[in-house]
N, C-alpha and C. Protein backbone atom coordinates (compact mmCIF):
# COMPACT_ATOMS: atom_id res chain seq x y z
N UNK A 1 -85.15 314.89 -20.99
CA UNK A 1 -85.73 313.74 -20.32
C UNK A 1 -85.98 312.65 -21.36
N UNK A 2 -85.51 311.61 -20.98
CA UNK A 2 -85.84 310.13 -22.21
C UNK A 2 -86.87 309.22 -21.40
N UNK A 3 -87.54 308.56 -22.30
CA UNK A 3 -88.90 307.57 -21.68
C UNK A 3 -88.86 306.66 -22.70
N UNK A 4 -88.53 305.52 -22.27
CA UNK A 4 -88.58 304.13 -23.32
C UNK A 4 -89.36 303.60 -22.82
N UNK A 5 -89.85 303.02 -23.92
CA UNK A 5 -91.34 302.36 -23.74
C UNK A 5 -90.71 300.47 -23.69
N UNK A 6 -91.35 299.61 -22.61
CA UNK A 6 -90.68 298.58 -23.31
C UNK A 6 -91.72 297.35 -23.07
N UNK A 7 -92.43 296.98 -23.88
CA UNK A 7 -93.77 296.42 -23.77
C UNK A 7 -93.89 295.15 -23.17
N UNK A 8 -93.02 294.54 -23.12
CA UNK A 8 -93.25 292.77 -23.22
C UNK A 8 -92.56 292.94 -21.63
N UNK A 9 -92.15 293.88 -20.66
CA UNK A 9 -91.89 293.62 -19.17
C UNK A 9 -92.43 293.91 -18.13
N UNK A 10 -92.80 293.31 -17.73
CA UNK A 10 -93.79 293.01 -16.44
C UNK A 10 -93.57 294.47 -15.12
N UNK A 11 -94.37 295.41 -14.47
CA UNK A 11 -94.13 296.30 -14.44
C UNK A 11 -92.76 296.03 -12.58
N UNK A 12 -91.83 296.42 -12.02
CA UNK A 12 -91.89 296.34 -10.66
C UNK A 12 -92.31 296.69 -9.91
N UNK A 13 -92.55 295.76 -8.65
CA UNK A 13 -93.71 296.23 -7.60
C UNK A 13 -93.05 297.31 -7.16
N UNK A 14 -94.17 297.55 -6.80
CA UNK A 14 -93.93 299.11 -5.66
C UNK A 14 -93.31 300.38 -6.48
N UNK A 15 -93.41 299.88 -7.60
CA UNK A 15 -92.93 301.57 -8.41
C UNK A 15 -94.26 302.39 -8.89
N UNK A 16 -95.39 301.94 -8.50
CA UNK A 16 -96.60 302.68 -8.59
C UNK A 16 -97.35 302.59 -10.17
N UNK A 17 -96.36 301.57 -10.66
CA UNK A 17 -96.58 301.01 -12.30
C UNK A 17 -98.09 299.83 -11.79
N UNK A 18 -99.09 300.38 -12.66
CA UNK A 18 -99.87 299.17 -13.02
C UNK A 18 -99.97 298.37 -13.94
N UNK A 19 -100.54 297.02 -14.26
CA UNK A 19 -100.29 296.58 -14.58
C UNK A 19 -102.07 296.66 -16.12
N UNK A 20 -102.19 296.77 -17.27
CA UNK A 20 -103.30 296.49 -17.97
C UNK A 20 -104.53 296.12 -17.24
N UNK A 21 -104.43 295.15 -16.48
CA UNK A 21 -105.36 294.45 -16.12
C UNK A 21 -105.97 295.17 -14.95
N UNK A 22 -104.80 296.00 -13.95
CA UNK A 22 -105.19 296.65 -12.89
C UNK A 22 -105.58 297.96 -12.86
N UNK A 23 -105.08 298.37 -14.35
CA UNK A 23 -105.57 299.98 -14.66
C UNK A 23 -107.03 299.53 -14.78
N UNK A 24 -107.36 298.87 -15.82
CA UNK A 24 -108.85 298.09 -16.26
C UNK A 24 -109.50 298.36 -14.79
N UNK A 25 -109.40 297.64 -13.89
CA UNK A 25 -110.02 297.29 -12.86
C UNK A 25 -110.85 298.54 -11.95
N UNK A 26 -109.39 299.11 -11.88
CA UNK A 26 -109.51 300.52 -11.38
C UNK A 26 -110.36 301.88 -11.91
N UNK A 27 -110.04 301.73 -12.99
CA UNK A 27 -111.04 302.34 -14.27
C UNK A 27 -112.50 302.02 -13.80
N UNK A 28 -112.88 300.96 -13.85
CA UNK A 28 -114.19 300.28 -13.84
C UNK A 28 -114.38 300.75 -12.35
N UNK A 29 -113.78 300.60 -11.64
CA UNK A 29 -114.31 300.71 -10.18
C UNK A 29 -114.67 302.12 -9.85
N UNK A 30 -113.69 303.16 -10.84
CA UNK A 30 -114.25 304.89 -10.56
C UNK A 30 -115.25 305.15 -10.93
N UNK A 31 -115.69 304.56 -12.71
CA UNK A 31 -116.75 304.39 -13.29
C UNK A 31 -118.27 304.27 -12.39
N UNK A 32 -118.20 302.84 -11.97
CA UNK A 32 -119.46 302.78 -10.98
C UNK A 32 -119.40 303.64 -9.81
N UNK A 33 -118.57 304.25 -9.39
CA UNK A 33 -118.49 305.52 -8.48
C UNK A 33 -119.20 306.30 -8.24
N UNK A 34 -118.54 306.69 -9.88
CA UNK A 34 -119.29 308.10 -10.70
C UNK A 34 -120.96 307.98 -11.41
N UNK A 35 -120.96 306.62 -11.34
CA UNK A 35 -122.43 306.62 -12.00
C UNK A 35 -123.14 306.38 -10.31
N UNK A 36 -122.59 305.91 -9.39
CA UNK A 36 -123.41 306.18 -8.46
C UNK A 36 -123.63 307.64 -7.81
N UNK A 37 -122.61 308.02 -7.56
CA UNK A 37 -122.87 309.48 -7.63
C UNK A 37 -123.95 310.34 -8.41
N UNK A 38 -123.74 310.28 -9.84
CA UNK A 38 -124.91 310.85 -10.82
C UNK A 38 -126.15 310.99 -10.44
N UNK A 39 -126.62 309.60 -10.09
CA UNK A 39 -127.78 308.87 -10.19
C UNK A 39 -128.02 308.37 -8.51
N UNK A 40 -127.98 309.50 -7.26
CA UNK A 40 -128.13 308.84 -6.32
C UNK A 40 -128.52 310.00 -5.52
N UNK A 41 -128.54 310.00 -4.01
CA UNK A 41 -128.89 311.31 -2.97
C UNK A 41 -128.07 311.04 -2.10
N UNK A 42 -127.48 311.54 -1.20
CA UNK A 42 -126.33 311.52 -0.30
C UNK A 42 -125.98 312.68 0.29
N UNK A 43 -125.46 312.00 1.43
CA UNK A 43 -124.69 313.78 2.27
C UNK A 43 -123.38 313.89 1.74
N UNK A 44 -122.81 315.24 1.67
CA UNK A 44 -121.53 315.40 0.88
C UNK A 44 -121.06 316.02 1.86
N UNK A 45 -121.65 316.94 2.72
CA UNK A 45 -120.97 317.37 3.88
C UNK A 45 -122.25 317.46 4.87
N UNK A 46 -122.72 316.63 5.87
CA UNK A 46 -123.85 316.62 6.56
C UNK A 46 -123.58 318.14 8.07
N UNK A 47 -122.79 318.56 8.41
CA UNK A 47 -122.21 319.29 9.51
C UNK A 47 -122.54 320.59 8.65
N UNK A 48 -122.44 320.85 7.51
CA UNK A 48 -122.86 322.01 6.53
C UNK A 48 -124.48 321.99 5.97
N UNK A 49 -124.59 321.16 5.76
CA UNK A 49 -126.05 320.66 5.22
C UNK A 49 -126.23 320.46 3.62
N UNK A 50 -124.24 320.32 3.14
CA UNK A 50 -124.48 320.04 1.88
C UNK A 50 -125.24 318.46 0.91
N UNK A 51 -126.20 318.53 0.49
CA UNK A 51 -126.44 317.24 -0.53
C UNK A 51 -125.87 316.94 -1.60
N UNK A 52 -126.30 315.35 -2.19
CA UNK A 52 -125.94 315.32 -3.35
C UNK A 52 -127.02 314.64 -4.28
N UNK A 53 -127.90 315.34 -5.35
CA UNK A 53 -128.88 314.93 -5.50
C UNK A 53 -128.52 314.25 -7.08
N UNK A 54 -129.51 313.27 -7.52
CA UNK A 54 -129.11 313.12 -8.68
C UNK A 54 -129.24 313.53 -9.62
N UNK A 55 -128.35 313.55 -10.93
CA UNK A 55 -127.86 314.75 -11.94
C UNK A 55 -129.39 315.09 -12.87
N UNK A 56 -129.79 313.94 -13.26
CA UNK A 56 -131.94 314.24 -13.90
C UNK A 56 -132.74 315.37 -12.89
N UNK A 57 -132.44 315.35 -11.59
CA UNK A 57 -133.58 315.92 -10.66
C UNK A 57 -132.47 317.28 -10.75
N UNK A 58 -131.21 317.73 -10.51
CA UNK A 58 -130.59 319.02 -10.63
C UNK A 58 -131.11 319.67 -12.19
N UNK A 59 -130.98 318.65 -12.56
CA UNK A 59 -131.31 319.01 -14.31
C UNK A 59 -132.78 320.14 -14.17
N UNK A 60 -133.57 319.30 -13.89
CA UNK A 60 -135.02 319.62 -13.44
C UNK A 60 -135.42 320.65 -12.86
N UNK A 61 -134.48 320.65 -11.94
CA UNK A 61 -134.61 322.28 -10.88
C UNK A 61 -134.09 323.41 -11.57
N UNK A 62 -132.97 322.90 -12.24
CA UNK A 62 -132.63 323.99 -12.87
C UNK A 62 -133.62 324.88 -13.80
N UNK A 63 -134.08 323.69 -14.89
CA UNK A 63 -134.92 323.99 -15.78
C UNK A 63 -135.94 324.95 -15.27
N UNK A 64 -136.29 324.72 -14.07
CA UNK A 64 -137.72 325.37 -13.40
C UNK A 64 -137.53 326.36 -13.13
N UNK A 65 -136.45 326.73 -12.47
CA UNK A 65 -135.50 328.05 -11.93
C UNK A 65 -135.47 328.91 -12.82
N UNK A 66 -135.26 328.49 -13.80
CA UNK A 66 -135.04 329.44 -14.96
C UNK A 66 -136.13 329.80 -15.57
N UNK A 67 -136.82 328.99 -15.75
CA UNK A 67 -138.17 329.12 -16.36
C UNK A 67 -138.90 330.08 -15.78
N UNK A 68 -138.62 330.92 -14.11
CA UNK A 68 -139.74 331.88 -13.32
C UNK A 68 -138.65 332.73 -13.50
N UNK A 69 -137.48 333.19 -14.22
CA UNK A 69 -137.13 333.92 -14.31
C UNK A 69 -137.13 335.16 -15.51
């Protein structure tokens, strides 16, 4: 398999190529995702009764959990 790299050409649409600026973007946008996630409470599956609590307060429970053990 060969892969040339060729820097200075602009990527074509629709070949699933991004472009610097749009990886950037995208990057940043999972980022705040994931920090909302971390740092938030939410249903993850409400029909199950799964939560999603934030990662300091799991931290916490854990600690305690363990601690009566």
């Amino acid at each position: 398999m060969q892969v040339a790299y060729v820097p200075n050409v602009a990527p074509m649409a629709g070949t699933g190529l991004k472009t610097p600026e749009e990886r950037k973007a995208i990057l940043a946008e999972l980022k705040g995702k994931n920090q909302t996630a971390a740092t938030s409470y939410g249903w993850v599956d409400k029909d199950k009764g799964i939560v999603r609590i934030p990662l300091e307060r799991a931290i916490e429970l854990t600690i305690k959990e363990q601690a009566t053990k």
